[in-house]
PDB file of N, CA and C in Angstrom:
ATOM      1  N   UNK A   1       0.849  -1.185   0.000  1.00  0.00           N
ATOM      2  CA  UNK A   1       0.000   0.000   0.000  1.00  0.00           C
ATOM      3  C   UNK A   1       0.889   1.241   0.000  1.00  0.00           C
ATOM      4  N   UNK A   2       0.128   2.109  -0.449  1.00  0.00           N
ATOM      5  CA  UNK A   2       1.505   3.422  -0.779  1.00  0.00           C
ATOM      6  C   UNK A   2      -0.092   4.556  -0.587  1.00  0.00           C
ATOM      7  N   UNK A   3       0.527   6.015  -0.157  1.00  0.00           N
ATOM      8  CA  UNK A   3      -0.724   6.732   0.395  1.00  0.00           C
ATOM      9  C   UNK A   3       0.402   7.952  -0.248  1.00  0.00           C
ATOM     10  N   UNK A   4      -0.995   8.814  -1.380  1.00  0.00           N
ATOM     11  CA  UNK A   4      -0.238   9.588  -1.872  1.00  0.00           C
ATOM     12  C   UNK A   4      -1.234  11.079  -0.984  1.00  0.00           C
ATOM     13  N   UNK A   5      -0.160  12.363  -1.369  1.00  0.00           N
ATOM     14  CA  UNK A   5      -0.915  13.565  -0.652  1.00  0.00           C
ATOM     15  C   UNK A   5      -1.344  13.615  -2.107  1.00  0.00           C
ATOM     16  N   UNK A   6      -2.695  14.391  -2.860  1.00  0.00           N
ATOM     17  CA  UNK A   6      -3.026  14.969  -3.858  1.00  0.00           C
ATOM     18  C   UNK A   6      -3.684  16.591  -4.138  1.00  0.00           C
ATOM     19  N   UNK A   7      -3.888  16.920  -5.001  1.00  0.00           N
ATOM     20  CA  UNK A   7      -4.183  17.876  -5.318  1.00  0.00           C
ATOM     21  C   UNK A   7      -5.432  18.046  -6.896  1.00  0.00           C
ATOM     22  N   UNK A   8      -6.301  18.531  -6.505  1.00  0.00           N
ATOM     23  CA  UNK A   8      -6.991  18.870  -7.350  1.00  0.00           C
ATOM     24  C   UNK A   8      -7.238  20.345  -8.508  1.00  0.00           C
ATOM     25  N   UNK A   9      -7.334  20.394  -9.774  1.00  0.00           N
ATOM     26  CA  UNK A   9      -7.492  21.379 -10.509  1.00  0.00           C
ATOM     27  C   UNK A   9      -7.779  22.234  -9.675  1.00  0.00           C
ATOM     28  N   UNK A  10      -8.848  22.546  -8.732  1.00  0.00           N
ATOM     29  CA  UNK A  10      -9.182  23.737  -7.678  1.00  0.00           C
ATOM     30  C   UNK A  10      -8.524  23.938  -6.994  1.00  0.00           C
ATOM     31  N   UNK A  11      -7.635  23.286  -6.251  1.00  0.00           N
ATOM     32  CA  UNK A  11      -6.579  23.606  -5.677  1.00  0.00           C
ATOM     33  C   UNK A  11      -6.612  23.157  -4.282  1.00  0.00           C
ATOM     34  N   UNK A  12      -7.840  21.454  -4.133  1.00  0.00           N
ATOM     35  CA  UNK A  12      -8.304  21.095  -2.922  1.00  0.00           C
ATOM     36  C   UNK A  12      -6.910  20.088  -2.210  1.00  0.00           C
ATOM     37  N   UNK A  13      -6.532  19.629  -1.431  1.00  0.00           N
ATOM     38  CA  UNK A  13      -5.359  18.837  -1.065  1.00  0.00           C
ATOM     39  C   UNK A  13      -6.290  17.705  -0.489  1.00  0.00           C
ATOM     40  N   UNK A  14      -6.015  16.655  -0.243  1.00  0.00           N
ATOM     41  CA  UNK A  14      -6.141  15.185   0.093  1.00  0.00           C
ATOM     42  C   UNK A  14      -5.452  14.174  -0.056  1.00  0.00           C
ATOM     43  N   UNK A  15      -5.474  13.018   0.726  1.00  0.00           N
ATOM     44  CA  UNK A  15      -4.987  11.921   0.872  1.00  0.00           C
ATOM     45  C   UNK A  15      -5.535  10.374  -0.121  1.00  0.00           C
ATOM     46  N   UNK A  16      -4.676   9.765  -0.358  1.00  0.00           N
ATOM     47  CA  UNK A  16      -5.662   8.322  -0.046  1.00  0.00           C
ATOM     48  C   UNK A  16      -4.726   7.574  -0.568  1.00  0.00           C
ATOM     49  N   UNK A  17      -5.024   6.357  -0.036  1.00  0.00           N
ATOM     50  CA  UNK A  17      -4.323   5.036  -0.409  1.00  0.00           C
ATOM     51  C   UNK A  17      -4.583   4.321  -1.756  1.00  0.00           C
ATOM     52  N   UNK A  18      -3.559   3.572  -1.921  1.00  0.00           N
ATOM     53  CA  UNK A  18      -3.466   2.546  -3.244  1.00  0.00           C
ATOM     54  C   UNK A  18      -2.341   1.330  -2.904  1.00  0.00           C
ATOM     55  N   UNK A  19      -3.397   0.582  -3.869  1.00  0.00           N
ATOM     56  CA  UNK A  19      -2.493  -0.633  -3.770  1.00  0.00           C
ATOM     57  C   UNK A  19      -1.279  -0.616  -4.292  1.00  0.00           C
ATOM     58  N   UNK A  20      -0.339   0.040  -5.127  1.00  0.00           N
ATOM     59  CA  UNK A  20       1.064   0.358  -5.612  1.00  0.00           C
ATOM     60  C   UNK A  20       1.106   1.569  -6.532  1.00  0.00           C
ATOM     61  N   UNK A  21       2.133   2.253  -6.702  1.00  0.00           N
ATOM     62  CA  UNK A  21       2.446   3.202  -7.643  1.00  0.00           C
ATOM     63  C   UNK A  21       1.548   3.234  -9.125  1.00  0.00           C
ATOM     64  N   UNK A  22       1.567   1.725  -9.669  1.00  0.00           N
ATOM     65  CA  UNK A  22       1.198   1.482 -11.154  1.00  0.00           C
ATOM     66  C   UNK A  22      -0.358   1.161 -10.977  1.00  0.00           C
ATOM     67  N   UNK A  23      -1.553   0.808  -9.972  1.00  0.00           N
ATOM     68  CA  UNK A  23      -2.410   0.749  -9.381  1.00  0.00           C
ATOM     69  C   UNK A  23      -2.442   2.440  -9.873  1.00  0.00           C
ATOM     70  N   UNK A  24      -2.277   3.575  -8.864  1.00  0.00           N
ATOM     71  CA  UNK A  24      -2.848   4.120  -8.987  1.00  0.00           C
ATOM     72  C   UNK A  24      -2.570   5.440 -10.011  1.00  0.00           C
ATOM     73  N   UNK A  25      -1.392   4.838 -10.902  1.00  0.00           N
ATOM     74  CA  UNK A  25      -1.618   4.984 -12.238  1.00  0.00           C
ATOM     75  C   UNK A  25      -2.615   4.579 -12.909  1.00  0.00           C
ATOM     76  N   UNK A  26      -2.496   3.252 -13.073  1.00  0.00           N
ATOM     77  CA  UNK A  26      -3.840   2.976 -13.565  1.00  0.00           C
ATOM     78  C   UNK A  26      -5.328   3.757 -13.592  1.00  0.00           C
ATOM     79  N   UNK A  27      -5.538   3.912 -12.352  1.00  0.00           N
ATOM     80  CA  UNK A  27      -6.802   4.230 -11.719  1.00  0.00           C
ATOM     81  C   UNK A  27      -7.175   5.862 -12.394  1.00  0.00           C
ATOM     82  N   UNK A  28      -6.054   6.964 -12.408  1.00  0.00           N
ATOM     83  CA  UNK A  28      -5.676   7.755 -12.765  1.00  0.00           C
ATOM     84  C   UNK A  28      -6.249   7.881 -14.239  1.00  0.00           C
ATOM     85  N   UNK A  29      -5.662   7.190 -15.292  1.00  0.00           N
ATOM     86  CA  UNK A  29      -5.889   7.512 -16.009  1.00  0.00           C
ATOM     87  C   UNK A  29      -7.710   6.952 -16.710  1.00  0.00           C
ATOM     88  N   UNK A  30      -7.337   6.340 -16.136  1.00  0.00           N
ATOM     89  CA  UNK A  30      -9.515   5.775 -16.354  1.00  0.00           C
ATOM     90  C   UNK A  30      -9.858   6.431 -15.870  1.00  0.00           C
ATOM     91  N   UNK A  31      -9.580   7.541 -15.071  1.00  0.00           N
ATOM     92  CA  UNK A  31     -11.132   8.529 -14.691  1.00  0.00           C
ATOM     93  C   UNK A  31     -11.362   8.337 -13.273  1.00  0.00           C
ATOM     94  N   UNK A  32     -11.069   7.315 -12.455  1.00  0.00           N
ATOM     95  CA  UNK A  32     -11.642   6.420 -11.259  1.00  0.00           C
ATOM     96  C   UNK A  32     -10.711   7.395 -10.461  1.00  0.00           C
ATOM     97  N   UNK A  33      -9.627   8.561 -10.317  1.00  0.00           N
ATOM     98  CA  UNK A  33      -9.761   8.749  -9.017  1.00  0.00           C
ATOM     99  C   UNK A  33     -10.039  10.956  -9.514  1.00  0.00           C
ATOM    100  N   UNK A  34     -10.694  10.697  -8.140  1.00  0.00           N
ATOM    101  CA  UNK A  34     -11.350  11.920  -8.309  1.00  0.00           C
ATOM    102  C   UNK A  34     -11.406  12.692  -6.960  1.00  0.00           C
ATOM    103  N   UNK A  35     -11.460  13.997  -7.000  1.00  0.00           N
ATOM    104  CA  UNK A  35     -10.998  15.068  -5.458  1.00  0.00           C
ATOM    105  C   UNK A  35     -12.299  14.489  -4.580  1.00  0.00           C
ATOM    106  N   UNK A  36     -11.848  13.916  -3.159  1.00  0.00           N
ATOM    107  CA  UNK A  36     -12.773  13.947  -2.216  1.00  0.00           C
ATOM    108  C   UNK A  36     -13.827  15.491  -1.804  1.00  0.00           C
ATOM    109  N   UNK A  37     -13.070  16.204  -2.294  1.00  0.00           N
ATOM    110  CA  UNK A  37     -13.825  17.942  -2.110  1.00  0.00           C
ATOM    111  C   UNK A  37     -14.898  17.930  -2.678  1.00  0.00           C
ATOM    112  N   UNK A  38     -14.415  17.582  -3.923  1.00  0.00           N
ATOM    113  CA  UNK A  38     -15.463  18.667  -4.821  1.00  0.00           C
ATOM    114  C   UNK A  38     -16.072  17.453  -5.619  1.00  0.00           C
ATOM    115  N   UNK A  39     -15.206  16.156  -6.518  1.00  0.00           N
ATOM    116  CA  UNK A  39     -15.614  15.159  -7.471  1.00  0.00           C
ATOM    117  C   UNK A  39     -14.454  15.725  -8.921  1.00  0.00           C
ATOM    118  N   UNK A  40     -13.771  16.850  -8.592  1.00  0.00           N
ATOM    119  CA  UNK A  40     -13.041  16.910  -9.772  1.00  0.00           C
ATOM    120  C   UNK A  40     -11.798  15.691 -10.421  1.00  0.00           C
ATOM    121  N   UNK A  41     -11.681  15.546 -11.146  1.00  0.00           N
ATOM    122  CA  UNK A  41     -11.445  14.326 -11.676  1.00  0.00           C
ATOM    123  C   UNK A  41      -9.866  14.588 -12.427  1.00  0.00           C
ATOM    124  N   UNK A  42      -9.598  15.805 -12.305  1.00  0.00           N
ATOM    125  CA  UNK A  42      -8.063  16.535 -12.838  1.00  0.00           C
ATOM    126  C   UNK A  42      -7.475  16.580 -11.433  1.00  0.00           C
ATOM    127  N   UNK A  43      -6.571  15.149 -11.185  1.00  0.00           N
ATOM    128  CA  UNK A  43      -6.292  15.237 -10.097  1.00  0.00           C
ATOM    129  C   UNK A  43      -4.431  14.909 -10.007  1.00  0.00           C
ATOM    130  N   UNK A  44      -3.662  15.397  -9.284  1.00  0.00           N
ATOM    131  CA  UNK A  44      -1.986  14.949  -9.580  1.00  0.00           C
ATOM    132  C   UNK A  44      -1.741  15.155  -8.336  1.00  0.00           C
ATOM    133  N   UNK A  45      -0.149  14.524  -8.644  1.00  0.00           N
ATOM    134  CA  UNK A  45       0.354  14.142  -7.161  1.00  0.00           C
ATOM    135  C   UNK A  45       1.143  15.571  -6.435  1.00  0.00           C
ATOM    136  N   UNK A  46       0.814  15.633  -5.302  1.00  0.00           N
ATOM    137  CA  UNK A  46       1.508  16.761  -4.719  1.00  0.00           C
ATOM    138  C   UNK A  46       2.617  16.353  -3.664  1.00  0.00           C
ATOM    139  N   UNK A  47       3.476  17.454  -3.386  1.00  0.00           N
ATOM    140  CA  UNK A  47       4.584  16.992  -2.627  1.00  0.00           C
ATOM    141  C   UNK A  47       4.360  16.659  -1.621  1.00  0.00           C
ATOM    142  N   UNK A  48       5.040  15.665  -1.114  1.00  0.00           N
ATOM    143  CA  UNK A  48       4.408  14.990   0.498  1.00  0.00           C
ATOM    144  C   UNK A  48       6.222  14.611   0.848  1.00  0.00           C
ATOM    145  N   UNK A  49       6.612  15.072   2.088  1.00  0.00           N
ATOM    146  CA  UNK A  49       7.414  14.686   2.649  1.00  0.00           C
ATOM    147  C   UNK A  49       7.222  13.222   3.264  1.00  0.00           C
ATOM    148  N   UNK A  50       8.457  12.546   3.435  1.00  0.00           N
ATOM    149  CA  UNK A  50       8.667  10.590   3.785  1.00  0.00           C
ATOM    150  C   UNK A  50       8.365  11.223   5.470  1.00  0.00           C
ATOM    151  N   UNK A  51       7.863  10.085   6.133  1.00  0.00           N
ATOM    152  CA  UNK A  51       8.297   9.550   7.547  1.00  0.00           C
ATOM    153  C   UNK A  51       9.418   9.223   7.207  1.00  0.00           C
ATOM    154  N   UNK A  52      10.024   9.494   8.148  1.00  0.00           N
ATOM    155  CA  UNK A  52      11.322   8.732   8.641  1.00  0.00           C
ATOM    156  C   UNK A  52      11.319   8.820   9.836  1.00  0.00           C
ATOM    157  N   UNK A  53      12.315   7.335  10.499  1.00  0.00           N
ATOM    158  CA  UNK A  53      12.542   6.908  11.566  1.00  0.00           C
ATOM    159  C   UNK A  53      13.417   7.187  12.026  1.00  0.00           C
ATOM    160  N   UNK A  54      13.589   8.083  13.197  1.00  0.00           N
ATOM    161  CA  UNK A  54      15.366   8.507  14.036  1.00  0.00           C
ATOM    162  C   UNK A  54      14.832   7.632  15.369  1.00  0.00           C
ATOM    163  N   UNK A  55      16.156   8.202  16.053  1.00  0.00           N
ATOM    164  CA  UNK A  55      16.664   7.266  17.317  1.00  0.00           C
ATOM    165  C   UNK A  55      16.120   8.756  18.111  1.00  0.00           C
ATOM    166  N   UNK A  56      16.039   9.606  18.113  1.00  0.00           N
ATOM    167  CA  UNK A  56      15.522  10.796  18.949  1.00  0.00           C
ATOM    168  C   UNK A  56      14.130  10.885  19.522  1.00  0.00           C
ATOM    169  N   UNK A  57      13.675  11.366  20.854  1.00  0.00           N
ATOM    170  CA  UNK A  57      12.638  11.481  21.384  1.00  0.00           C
ATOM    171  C   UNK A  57      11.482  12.022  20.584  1.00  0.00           C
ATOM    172  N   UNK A  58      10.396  11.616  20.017  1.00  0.00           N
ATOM    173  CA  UNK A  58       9.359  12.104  19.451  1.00  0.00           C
ATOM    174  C   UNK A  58       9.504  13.779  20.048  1.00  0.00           C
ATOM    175  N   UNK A  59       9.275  14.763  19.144  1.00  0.00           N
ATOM    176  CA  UNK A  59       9.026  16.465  19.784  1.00  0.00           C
ATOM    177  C   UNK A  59      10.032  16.987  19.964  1.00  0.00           C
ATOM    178  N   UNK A  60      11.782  15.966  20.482  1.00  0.00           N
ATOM    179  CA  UNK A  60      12.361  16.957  20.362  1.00  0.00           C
ATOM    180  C   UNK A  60      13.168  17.358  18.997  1.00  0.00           C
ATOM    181  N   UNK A  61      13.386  18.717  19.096  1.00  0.00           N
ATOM    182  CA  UNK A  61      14.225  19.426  18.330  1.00  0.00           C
ATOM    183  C   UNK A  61      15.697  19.355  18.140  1.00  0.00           C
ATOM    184  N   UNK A  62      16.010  18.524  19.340  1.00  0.00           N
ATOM    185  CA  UNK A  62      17.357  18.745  19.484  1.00  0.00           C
ATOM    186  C   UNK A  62      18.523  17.636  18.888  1.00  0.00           C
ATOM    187  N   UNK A  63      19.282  17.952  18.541  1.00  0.00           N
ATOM    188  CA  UNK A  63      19.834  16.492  17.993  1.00  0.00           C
ATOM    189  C   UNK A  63      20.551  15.534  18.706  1.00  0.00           C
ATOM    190  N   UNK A  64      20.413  13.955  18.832  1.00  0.00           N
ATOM    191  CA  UNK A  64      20.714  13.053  19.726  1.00  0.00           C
ATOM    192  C   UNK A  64      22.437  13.428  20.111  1.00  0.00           C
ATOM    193  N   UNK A  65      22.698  13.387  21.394  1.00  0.00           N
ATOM    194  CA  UNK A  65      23.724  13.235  22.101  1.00  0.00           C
ATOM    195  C   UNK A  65      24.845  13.220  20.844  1.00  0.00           C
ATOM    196  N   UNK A  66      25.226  12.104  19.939  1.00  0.00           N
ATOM    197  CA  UNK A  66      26.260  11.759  19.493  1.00  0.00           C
ATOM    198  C   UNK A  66      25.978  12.708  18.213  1.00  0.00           C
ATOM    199  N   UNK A  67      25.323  13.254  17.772  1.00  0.00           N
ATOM    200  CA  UNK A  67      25.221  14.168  16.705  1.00  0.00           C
ATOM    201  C   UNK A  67      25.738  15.388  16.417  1.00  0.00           C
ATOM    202  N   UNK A  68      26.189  15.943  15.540  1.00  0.00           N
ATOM    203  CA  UNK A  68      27.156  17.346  15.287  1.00  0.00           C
ATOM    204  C   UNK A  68      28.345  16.944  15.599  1.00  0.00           C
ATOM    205  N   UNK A  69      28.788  16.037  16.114  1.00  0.00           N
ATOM    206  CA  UNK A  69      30.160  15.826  16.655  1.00  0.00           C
ATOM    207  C   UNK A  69      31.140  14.890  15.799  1.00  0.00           C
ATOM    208  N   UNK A  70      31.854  14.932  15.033  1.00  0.00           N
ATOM    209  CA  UNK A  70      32.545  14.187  13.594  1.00  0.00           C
ATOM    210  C   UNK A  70      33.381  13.007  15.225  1.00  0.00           C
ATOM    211  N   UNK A  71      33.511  13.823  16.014  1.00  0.00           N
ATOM    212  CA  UNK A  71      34.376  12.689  17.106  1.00  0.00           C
ATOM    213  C   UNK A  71      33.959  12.176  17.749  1.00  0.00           C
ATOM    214  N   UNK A  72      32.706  12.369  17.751  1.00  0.00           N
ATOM    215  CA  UNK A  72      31.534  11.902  18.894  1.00  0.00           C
ATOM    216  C   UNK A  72      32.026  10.349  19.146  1.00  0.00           C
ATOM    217  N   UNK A  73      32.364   9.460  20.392  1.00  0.00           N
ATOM    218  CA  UNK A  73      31.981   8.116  20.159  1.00  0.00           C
ATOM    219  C   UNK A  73      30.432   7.218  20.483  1.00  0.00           C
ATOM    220  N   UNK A  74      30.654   6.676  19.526  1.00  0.00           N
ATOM    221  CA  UNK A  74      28.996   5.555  19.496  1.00  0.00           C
ATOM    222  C   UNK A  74      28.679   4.983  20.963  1.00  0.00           C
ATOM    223  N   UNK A  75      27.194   5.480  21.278  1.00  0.00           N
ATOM    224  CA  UNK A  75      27.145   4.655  22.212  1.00  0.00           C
ATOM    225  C   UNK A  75      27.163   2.976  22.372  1.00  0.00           C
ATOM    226  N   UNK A  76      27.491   2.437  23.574  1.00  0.00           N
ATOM    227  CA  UNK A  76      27.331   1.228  23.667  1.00  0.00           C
ATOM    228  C   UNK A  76      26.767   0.729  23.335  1.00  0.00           C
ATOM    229  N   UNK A  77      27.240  -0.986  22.289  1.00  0.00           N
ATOM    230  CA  UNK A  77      25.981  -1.369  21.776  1.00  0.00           C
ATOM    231  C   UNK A  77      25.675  -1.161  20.139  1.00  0.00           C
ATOM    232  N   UNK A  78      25.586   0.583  19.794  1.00  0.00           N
ATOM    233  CA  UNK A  78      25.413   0.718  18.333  1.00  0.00           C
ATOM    234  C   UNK A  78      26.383   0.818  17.512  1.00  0.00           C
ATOM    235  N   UNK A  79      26.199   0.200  16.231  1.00  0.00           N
ATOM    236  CA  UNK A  79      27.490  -0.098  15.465  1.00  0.00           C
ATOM    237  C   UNK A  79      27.620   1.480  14.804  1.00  0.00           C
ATOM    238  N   UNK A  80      28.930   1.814  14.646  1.00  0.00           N
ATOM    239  CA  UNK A  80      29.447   2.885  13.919  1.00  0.00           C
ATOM    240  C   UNK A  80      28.488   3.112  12.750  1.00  0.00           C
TER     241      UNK A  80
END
């Protein structure tokens, strides 16, 4: 499953899932996906930043202990 952000001719933003990239190609070009807003049917992909996974506390800002530091050593345990 892959969940794209979209955008409609009007300029509405939304979500939604698909079963793979070429899925919702597919779907795309038959007509079948269309703006949850409005029903407009001129619909493309908009920029959506990845999740990604760090080792840092959810909220903070700050960067983990061993970070900024080219000399920093690894904590115990994690490989270089």
């Amino acid at each position: 499953m892959i969940r794209y952000a979209l955008t409609c001719a009007d300029g509405h933003r939304f979500e939604s899932w698909f079963q793979s990239a070429s899925a919702f190609d597919t779907l795309l070009k038959s007509g079948h996906v269309s703006c949850s807003l409005c029903g407009n049917r001129d619909v493309s992909k908009a920029l959506m930043a990845p999740s990604v996974a760090t080792d840092r506390p959810e909220g903070s800002g700050a960067p983990a202990p061993d970070e900024g530091s080219e000399n920093a050593a690894a904590p115990a345990g994690r490989p270089l």
